[in-house]
Protein backbone atom coordinates (compact mmCIF):
# COMPACT_ATOMS: atom_id res chain seq x y z
CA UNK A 1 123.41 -42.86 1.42
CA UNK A 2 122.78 -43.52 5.12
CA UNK A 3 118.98 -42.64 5.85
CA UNK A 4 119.00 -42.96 9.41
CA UNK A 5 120.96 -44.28 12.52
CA UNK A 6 119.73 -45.30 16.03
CA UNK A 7 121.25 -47.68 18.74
CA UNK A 8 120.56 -51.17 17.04
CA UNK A 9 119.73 -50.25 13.32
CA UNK A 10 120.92 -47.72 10.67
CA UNK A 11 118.92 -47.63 7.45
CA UNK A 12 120.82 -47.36 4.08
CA UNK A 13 119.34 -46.16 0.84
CA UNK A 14 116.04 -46.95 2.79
CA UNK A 15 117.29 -50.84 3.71
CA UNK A 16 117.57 -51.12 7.66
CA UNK A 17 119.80 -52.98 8.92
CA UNK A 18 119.81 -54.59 12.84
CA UNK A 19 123.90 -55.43 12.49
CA UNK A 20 127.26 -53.72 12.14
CA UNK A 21 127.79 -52.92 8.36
CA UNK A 22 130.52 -52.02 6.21
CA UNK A 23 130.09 -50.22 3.05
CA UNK A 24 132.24 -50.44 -0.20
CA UNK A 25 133.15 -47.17 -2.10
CA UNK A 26 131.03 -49.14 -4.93
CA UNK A 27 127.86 -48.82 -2.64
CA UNK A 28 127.94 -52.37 -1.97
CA UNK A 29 126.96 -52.88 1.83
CA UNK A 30 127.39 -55.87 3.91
CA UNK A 31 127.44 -57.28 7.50
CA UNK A 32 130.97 -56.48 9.54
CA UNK A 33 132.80 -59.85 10.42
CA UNK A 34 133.05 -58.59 14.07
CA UNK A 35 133.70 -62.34 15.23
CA UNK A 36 137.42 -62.11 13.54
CA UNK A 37 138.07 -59.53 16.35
CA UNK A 38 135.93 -60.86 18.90
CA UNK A 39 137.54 -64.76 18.62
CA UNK A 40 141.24 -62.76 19.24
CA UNK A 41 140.08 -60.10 21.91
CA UNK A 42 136.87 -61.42 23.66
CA UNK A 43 135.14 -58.00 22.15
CA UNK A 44 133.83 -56.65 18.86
CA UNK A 45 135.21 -53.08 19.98
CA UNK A 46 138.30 -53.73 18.47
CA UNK A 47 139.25 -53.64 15.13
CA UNK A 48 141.78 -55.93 14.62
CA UNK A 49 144.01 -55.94 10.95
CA UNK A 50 142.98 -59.58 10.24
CA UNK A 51 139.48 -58.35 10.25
CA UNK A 52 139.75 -55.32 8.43
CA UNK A 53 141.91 -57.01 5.57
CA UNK A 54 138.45 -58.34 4.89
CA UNK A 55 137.32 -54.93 3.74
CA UNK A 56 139.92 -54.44 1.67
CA UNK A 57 138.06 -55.19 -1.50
CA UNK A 58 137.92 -52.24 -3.51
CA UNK A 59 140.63 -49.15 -3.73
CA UNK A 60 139.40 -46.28 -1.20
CA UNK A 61 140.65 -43.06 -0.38
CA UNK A 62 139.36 -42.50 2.99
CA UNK A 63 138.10 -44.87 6.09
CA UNK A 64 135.20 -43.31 7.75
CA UNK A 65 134.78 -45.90 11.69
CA UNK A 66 131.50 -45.23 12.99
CA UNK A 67 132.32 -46.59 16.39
CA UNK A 68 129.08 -46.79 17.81
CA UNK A 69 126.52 -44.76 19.50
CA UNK A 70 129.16 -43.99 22.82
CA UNK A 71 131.90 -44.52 20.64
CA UNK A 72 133.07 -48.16 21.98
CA UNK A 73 134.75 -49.44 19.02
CA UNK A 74 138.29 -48.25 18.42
CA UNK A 75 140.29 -48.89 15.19
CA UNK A 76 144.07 -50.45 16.39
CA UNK A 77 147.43 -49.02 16.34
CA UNK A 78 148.26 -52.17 14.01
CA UNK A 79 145.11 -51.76 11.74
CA UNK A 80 146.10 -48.04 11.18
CA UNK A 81 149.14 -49.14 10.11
CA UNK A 82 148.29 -51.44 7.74
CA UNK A 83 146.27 -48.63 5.72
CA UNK A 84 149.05 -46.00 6.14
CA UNK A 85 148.60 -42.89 3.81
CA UNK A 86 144.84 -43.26 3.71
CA UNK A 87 142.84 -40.43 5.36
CA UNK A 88 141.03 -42.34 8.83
CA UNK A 89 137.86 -40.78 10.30
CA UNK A 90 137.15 -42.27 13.59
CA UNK A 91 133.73 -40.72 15.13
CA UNK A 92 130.67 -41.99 16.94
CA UNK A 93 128.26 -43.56 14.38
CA UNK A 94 125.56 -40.86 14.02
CA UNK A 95 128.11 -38.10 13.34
CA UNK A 96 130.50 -40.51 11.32
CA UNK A 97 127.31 -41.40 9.32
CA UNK A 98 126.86 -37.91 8.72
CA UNK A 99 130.58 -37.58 7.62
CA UNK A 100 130.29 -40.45 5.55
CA UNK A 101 127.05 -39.33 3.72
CA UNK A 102 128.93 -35.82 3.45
CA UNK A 103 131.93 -37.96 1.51
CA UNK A 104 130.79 -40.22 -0.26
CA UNK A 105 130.33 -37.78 -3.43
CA UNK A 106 133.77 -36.16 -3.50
CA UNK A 107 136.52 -38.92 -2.40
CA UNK A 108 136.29 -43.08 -2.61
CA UNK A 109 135.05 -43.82 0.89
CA UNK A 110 135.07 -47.27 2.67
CA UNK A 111 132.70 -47.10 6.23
CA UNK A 112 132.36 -49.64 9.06
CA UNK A 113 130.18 -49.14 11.16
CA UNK A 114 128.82 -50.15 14.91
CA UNK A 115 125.37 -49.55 15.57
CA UNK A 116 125.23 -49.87 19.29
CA UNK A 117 127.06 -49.64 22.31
């Protein structure tokens, strides 16, 4: 369960973290490998599919993007693709974390999130 959010940090199941997260349908959280997608682009605000391949660990029903506080990170046209017939919730983080929170319970969920810009 996401606790709280604010530019910088967002606190799950009362652990803060100060980086971009992703977290597993299994609970399991971990920091985003936002230098896959900043080594091809020259930003972290794109998602590219070699990066989130990464995530693609354990079976999940929906994506839930948290693309930051002003909503700078955008999934790609590719990456979209390459999870075709899975439900894809793109939303700035504190309302995505909401979402996710709000998910979590009924459908398996897999959440990246950006905690700043």
């Amino acid at each position: 369960m996401i606790d709280k959010v604010g530019f910088g940090r967002i606190s799950v199941n009362e652990k803060e973290y100060s980086h971009d997260i992703v977290i597993y349908p299994s609970g399991k959280a971990e920091r985003r490998k936002k230098w896959i997608s900043k080594e091809k682009y020259g930003t972290s605000h794109k998602l590219d599919p070699e990066e989130l391949k990464e995530y693609l660990k354990e079976d999940f029903e929906v994506l839930v993007v948290g693309t930051g506080i002003y909503g700078m990170l955008s999934l790609l046209p590719e990456s979209k693709k390459l999870i075709e017939g899975k439900e894809i919730i793109e939303r700035p983080t504190p309302e995505a974390a909401q979402l996710f929170n709000e998910l979590r319970e009924k459908k398996k969920t897999l959440a990246i999130f950006h905690i700043t810009c």
